[in-house]
Each structure stands twice: as structure tokens, then as C-alpha cells.
C-alpha atoms as a PDB file:
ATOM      1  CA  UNK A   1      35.631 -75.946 -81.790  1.00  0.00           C
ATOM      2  CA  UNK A   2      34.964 -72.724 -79.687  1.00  0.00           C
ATOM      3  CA  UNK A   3      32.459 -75.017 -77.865  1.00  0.00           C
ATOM      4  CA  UNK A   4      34.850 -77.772 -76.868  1.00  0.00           C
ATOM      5  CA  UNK A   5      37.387 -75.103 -76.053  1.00  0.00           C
ATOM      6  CA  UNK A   6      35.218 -73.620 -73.263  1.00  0.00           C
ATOM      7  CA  UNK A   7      35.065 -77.042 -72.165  1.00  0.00           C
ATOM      8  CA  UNK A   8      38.017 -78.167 -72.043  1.00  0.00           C
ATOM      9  CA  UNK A   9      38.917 -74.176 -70.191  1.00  0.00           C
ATOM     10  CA  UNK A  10      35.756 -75.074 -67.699  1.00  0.00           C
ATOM     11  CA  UNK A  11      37.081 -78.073 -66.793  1.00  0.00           C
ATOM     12  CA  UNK A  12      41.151 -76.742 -66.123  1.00  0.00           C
ATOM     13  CA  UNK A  13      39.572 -74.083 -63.930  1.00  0.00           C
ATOM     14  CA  UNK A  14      37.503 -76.991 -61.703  1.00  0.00           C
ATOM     15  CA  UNK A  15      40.614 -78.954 -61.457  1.00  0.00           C
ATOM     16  CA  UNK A  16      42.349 -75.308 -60.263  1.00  0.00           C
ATOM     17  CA  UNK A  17      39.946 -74.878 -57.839  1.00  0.00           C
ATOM     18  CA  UNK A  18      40.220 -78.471 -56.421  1.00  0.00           C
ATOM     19  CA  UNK A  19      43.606 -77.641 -56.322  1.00  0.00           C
ATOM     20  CA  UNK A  20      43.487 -75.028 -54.627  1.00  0.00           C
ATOM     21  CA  UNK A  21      40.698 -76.307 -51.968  1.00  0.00           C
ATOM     22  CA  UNK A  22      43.309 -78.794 -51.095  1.00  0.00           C
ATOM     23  CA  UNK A  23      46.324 -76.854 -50.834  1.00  0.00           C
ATOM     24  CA  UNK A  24      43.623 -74.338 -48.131  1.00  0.00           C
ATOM     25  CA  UNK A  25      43.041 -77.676 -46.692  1.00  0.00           C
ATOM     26  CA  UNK A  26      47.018 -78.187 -46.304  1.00  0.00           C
ATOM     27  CA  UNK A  27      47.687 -75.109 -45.029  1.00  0.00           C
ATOM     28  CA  UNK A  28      45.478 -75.206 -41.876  1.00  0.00           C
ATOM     29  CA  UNK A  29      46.638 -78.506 -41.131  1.00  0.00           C
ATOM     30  CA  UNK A  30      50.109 -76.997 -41.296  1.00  0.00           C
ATOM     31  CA  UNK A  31      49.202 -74.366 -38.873  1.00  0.00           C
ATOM     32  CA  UNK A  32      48.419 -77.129 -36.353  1.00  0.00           C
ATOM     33  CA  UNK A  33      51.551 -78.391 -34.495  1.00  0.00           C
ATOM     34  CA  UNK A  34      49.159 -81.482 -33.807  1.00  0.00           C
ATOM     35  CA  UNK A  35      48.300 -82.689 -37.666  1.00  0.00           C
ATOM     36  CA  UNK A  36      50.101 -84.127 -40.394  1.00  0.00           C
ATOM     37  CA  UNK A  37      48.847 -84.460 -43.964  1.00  0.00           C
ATOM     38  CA  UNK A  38      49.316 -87.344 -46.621  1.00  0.00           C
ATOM     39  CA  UNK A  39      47.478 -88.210 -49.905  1.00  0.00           C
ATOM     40  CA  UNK A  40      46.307 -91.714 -50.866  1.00  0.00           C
ATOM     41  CA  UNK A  41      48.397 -91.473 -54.164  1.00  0.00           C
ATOM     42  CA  UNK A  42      51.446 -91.217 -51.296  1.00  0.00           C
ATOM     43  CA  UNK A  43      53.273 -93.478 -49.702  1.00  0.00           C
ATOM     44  CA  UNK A  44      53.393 -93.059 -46.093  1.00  0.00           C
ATOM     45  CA  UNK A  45      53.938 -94.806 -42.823  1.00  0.00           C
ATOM     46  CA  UNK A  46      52.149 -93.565 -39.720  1.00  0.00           C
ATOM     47  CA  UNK A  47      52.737 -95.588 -36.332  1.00  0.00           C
ATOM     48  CA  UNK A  48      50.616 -95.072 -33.252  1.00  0.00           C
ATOM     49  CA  UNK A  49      47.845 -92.648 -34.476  1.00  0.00           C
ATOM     50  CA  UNK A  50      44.006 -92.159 -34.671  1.00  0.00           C
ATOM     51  CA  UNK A  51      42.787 -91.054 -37.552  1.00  0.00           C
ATOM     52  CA  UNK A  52      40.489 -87.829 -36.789  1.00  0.00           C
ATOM     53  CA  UNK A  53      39.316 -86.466 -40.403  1.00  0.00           C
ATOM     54  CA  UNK A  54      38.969 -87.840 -43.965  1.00  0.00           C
ATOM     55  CA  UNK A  55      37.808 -85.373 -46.488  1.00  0.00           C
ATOM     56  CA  UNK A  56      37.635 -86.875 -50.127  1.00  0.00           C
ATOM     57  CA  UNK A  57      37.942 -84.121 -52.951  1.00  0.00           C
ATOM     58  CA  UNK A  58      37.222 -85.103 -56.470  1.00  0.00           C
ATOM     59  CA  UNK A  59      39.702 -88.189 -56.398  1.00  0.00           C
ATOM     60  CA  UNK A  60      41.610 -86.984 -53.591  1.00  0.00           C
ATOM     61  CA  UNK A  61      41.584 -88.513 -50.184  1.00  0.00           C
ATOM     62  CA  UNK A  62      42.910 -86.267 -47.415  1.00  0.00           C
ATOM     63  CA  UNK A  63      43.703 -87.831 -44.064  1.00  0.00           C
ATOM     64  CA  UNK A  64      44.897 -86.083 -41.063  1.00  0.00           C
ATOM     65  CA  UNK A  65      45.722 -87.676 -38.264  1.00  0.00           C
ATOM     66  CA  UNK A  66      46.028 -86.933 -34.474  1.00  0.00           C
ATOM     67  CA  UNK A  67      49.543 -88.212 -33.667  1.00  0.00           C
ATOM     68  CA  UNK A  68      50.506 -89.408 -30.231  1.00  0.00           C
ATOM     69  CA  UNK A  69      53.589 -91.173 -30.079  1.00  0.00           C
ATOM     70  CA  UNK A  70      55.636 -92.891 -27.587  1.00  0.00           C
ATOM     71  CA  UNK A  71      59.439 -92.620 -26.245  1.00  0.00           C
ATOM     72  CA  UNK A  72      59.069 -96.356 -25.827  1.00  0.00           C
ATOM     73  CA  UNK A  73      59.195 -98.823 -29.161  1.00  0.00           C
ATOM     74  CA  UNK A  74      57.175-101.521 -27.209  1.00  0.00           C
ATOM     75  CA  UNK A  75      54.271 -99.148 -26.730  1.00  0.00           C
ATOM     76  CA  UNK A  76      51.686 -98.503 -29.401  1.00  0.00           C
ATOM     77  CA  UNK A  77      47.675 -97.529 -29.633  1.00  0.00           C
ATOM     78  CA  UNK A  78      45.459-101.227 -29.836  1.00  0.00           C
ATOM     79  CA  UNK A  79      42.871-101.824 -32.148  1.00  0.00           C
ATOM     80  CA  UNK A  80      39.959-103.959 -32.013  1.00  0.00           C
ATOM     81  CA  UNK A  81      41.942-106.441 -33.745  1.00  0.00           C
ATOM     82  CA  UNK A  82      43.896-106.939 -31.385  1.00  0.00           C
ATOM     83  CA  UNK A  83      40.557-107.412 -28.451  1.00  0.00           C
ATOM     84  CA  UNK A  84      40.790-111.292 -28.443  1.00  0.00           C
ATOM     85  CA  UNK A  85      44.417-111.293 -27.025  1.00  0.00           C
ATOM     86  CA  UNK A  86      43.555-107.956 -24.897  1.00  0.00           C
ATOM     87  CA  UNK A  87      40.478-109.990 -23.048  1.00  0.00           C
ATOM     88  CA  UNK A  88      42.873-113.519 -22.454  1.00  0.00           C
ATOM     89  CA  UNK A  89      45.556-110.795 -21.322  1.00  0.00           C
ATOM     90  CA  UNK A  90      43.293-109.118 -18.787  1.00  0.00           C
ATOM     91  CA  UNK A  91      41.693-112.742 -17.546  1.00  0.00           C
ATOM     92  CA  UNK A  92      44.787-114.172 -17.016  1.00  0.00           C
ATOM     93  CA  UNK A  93      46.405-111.291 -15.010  1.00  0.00           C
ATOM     94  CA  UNK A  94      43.583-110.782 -12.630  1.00  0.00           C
ATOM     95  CA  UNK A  95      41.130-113.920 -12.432  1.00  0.00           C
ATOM     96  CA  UNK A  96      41.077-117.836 -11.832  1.00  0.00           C
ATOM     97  CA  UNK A  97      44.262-119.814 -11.182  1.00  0.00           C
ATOM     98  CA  UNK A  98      46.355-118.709 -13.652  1.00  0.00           C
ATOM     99  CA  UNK A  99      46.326-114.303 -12.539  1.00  0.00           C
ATOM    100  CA  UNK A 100      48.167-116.496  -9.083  1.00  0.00           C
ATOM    101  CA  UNK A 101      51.522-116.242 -10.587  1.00  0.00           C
ATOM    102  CA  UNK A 102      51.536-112.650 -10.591  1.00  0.00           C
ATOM    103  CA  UNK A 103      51.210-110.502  -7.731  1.00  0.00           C
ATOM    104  CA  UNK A 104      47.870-108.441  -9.003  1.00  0.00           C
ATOM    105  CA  UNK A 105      45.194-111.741  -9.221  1.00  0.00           C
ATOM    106  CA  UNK A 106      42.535-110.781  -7.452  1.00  0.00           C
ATOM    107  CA  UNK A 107      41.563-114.284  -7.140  1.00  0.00           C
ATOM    108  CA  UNK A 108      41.393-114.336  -3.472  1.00  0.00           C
ATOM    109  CA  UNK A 109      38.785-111.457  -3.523  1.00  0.00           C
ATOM    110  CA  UNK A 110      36.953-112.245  -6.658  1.00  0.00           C
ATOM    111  CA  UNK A 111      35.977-115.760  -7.657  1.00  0.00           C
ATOM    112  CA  UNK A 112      35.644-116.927 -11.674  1.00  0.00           C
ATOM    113  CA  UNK A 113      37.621-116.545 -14.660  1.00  0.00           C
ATOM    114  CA  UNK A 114      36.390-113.561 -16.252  1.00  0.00           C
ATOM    115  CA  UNK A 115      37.594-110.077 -15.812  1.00  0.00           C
ATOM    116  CA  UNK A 116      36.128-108.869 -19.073  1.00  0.00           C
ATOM    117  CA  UNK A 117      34.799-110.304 -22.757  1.00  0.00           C
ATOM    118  CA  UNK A 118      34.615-109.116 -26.313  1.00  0.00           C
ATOM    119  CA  UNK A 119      31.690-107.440 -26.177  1.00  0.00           C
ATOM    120  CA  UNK A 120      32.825-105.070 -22.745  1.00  0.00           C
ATOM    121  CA  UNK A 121      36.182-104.801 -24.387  1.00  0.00           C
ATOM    122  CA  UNK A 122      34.262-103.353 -27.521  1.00  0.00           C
ATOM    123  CA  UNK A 123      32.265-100.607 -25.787  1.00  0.00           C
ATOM    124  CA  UNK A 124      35.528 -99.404 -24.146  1.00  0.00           C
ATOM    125  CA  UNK A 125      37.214 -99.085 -27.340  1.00  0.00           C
ATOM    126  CA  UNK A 126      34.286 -96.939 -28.586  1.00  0.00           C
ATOM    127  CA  UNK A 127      33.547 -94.524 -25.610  1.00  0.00           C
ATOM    128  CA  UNK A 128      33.974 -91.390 -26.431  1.00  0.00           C
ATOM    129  CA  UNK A 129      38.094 -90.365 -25.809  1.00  0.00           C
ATOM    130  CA  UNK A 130      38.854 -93.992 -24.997  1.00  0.00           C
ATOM    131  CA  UNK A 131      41.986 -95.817 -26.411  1.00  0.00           C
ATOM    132  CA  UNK A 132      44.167 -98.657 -25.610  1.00  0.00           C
ATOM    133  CA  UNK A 133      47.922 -98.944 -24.857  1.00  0.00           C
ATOM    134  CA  UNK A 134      49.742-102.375 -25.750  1.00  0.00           C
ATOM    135  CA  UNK A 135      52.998-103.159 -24.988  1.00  0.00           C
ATOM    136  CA  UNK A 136      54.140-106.057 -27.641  1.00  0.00           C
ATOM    137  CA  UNK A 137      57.413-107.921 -26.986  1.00  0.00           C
ATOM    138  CA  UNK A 138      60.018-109.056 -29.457  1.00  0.00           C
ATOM    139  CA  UNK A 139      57.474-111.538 -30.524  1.00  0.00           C
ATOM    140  CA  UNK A 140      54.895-109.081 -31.242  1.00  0.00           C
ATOM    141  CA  UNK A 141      52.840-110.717 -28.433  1.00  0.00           C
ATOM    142  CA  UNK A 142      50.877-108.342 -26.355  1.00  0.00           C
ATOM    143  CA  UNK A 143      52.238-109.078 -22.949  1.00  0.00           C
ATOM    144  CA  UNK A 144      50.765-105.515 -21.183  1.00  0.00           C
ATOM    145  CA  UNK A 145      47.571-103.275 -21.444  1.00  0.00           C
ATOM    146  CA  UNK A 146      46.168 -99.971 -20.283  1.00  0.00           C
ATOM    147  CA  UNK A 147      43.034 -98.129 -21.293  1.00  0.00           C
ATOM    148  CA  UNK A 148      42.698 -94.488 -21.131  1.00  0.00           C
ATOM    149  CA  UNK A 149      39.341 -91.964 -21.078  1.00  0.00           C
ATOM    150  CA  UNK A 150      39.662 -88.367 -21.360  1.00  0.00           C
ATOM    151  CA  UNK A 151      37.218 -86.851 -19.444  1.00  0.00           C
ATOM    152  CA  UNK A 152      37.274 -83.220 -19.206  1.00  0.00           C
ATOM    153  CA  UNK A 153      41.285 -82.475 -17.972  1.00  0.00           C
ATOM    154  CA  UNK A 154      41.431 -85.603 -16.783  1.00  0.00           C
ATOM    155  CA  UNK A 155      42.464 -89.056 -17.740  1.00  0.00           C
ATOM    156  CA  UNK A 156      40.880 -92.260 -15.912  1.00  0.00           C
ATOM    157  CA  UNK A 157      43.303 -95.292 -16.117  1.00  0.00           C
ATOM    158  CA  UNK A 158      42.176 -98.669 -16.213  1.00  0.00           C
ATOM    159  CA  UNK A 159      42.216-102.060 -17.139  1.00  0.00           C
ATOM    160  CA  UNK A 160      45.699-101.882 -16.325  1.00  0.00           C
ATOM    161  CA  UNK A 161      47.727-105.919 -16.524  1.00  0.00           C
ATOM    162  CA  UNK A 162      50.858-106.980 -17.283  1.00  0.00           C
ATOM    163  CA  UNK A 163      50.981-110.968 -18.127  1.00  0.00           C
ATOM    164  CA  UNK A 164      51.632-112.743 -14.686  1.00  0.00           C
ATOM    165  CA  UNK A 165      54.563-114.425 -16.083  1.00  0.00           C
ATOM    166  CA  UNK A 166      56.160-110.910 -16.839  1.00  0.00           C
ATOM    167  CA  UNK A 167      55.086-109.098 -13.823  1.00  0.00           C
ATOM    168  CA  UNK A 168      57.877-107.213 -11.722  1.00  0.00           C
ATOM    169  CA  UNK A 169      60.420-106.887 -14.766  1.00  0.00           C
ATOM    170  CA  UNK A 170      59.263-103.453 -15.407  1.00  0.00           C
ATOM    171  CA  UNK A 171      56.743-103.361 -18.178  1.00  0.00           C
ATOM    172  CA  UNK A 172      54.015-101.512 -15.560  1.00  0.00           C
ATOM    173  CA  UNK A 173      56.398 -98.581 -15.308  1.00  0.00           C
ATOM    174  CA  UNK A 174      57.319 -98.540 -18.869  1.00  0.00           C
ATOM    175  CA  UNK A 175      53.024 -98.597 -19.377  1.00  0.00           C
ATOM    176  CA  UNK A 176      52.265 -96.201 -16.666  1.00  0.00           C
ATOM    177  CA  UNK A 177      54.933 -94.190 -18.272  1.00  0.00           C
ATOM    178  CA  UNK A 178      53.503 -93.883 -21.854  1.00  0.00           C
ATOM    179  CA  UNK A 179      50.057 -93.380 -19.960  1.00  0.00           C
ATOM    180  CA  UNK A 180      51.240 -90.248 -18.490  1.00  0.00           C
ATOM    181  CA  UNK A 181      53.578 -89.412 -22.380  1.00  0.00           C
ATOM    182  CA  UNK A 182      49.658 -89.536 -23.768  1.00  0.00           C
ATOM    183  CA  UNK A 183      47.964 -87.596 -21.056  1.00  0.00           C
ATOM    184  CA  UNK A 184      50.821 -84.744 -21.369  1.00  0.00           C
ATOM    185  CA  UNK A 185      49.973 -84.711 -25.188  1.00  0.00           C
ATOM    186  CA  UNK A 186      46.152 -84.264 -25.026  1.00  0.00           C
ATOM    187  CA  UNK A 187      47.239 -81.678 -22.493  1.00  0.00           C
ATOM    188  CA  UNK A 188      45.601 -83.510 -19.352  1.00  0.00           C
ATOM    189  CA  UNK A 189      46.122 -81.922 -15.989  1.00  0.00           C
ATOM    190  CA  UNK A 190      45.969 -85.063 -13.979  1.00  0.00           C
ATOM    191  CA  UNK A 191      45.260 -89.196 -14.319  1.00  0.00           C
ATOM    192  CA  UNK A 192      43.150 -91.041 -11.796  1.00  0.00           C
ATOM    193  CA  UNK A 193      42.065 -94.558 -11.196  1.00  0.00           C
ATOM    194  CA  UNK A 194      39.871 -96.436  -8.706  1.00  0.00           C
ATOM    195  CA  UNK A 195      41.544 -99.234  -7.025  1.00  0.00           C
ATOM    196  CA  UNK A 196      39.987-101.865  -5.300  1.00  0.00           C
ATOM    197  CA  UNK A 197      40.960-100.749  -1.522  1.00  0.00           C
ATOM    198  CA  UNK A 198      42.286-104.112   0.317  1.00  0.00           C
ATOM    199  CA  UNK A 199      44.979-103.879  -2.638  1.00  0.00           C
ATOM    200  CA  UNK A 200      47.442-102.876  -0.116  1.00  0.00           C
ATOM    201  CA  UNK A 201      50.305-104.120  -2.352  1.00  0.00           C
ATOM    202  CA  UNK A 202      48.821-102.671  -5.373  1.00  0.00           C
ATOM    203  CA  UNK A 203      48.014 -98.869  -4.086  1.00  0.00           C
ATOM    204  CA  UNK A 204      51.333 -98.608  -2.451  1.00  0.00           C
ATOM    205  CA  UNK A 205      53.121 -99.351  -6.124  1.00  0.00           C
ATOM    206  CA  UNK A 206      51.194 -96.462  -7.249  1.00  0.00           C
ATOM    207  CA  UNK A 207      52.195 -94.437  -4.374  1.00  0.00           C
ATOM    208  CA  UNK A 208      55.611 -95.290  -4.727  1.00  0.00           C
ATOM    209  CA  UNK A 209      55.076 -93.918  -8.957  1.00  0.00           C
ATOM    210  CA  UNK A 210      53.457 -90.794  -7.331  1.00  0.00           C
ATOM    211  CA  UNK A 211      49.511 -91.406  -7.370  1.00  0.00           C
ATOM    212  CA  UNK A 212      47.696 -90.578  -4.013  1.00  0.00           C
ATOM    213  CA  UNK A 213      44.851 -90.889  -2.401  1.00  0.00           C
ATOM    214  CA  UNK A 214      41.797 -88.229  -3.033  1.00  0.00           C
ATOM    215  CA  UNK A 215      39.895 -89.518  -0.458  1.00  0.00           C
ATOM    216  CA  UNK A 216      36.965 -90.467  -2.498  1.00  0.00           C
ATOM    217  CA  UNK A 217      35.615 -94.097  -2.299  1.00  0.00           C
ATOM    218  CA  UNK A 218      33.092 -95.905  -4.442  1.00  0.00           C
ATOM    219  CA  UNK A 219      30.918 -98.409  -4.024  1.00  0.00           C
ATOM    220  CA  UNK A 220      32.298-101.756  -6.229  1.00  0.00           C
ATOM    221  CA  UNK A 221      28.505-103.480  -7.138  1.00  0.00           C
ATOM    222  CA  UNK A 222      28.894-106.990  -8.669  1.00  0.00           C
ATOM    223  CA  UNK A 223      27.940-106.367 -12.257  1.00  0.00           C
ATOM    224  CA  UNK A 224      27.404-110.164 -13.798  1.00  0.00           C
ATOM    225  CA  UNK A 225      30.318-109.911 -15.640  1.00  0.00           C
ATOM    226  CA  UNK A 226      33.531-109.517 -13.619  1.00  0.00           C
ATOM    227  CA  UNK A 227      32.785-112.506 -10.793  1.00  0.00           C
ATOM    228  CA  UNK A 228      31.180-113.023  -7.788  1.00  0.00           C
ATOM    229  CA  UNK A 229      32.923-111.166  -4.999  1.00  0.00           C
ATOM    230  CA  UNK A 230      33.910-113.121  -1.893  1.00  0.00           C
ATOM    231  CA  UNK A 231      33.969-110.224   0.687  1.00  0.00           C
ATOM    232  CA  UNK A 232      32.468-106.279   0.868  1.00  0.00           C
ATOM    233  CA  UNK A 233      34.555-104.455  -1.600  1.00  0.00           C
ATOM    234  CA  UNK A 234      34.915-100.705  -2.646  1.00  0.00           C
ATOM    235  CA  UNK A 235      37.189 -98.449  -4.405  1.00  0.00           C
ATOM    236  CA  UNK A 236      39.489 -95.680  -3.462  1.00  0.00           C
ATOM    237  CA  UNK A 237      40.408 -93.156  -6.248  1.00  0.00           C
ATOM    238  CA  UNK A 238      44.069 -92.359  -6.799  1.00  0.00           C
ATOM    239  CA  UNK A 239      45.420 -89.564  -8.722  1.00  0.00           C
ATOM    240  CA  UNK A 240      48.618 -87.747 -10.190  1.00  0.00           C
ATOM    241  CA  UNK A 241      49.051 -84.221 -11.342  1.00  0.00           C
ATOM    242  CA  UNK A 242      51.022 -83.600 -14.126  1.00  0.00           C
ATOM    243  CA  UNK A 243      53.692 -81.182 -15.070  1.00  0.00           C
ATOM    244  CA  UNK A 244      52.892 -79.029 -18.083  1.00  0.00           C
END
């Protein structure tokens, strides 16, 4: 009896212990205006964040999460569920007949259908830093996109559309917005993009938003992906400082 009474004494002090790693656990991630906690024996609902850590502890799974929300309902973080419709959104806004009935084809500069695939879409999803905006209607179709790298301070932006048949009603300022809501929450000091320089139309839009001209160009190589380009073409880089 003494025997099975240290046992059963062993064993209450492990499960204090757990206990007590998990409410240390809970406290740092309290300390951290960035985390939340939430146990897989809770219910919870978590909308537009990346999961960062997930600690399991004798039974108990502990998942904090980095949150980054958005002001706007129609903007949330993309998954690679969600790459099939991301690729036919990113074709059909910038290549073949079909990116014509918006004003950012690049048809006339770039010939072929294909701006990206599944497999391109795929690495940019898993750089390092790298997520994707979608903006979903009231269908819960993915009309808009936006991809964003931290690197260092800064965030690049690109792969930027908006579905042709939706373009100039808005949804690239409400995107662009939520960009800059994201970059202002992993404390960026700035976003940049390269923009294909004959976009006259395009890089005055993002002047008019408040992105200028660094003065850097780039080269723009034909890569055997994107399409065959019909003329010389570079980029210019474009960026915004942000208020913190």
C-alpha cells in the first residue's frame, strides 16, 4: 500500500509540474502584446493568422499564433489551398486575351498566357517571410491578390491583380491598404515593388497612393515561365515609407 501510495504521490507531482510548465508557457506568451494562447481541448476561432509555435506537453497542445488582422472583412492571409484560383487569378489579370478587359494586361508587352503556375506559386508561399493577401467577395471567390516578403525593414510587394472584370471599383486600394495594415504590424519601415517601366498608367496609380520612384532599375530577363517579351523591358523600383 505504501508502495502504490508513492505512486500514485509521484505521479500528482508530474502532472503539477506539467501544470505548471504550461501555465510558465502562458505567462510569456501573455507578456507578448503579439501572441495569443489556446489549448486543443478549447474551442477557439482564429481568423487571419500564421501559426508560429506548437509545443505539445504530455497531452497538451499549445499553439500560439502570430496575429495580423485586417480593418477590412474581405481581406484575409491565403493558403496553398487556395493556389489553383490564385494562379487563374494572376493569368487572367495580366496575360493572353482575357487580362484585355482590365487596364493592367500586359498583353501588349508580353505574349502567352502564363504569368505564373503551381509550382512558382508554391515557392512564394514558402520563402522565408512570404504570405499572401486575398480579397474574397460575397461569394467567397477570390477576386484580388497580393504577396508580401519581409526582407530586413522592408516589405517587397508583388504579384499584385485584381480580376479584370473588377478592376477600377476599388479593391486595389482596399489591397494596397491591408498591405501597408500588415507591414505597420511586423513593424516595416517602408514597402517597395519593381514595376515594369513603360507601365505609365500603372506607376502613376502608385504615385497617386504615395509610392515613388528610388531611382533604381533592373534588368527584366525572360525567365521561361512568364512569356516571351515583345520589346526591351526593365524595372523601376517604387517605394513608400511608413508612419510608425
Amino acid at each position: 500500500m505504501k508502495g502504490q501510495r508513492s505512486k500514485v504521490k509521484g505521479e500528482r507531482s508530474k502532472v503539477k509540474g506539467e501544470r505548471s510548465k504550461v501555465k510558465s508557457q502562458k505567462s510569456k506568451v501573455k507578456r507578448s502584446s503579439q501572441f495569443t494562447i489556446h489549448y486543443s481541448n478549447s474551442p477557439f476561432t482564429i481568423h487571419h493568422s500564421i501559426t508560429k509555435i506548437a509545443t505539445v506537453c504530455k497531452g497538451y497542445f499549445i499553439f500560439v499564433f502570430t496575429m495580423h488582422l485586417f480593418s477590412n472583412p474581405h481581406i484575409s492571409l491565403a493558403t496553398t489551398e487556395d493556389i489553383p484560383l490564385i494562379k487563374n487569378l494572376l493569368n487572367s489579370a495580366y496575360r493572353g486575351e482575357s487580362s484585355r478587359q482590365g487596364w493592367t494586361t500586359e498583353a501588349n508587352i508580353i505574349a502567352g498566357d502564363v504569368r505564373t503556375d503551381d509550382n512558382n506559386l508554391l515557392e512564394v508561399m514558402q520563402l522565408p517571410a512570404s504570405v499572401f493577401l486575398k480579397y474574397t467577395n460575397e461569394k467567397n471567390e477570390i477576386v484580388g491578390c497580393v504577396n508580401l516578403q519581409q526582407h530586413g525593414s522592408k516589405i517587397y510587394l508583388g504579384m499584385f491583380s485584381v480580376s479584370p472584370l473588377l478592376q477600377g471599383f476599388g479593391i486595389g486600394k482596399q489591397i494596397l491598404q491591408a498591405s501597408e495594415e500588415f507591414a505597420e504590424q511586423v513593424k516595416a519601415t517602408s514597402i517597395y515593388m519593381s514595376v515594369i517601366s513603360v507601365r505609365s498608367e500603372l506607376i502613376s496609380w502608385y504615385n497617386r497612393n504615395g509610392y515613388r520612384e528610388t531611382g533604381e532599375r533592373k534588368a527584366f530577363v525572360e525567365d521561361g515561365l512568364t512569356g516571351k517579351h515583345l520589346q526591351p523591358l526593365e524595372f523601376i523600383i517604387l517605394e513608400k515609407g511608413l508612419n510608425r
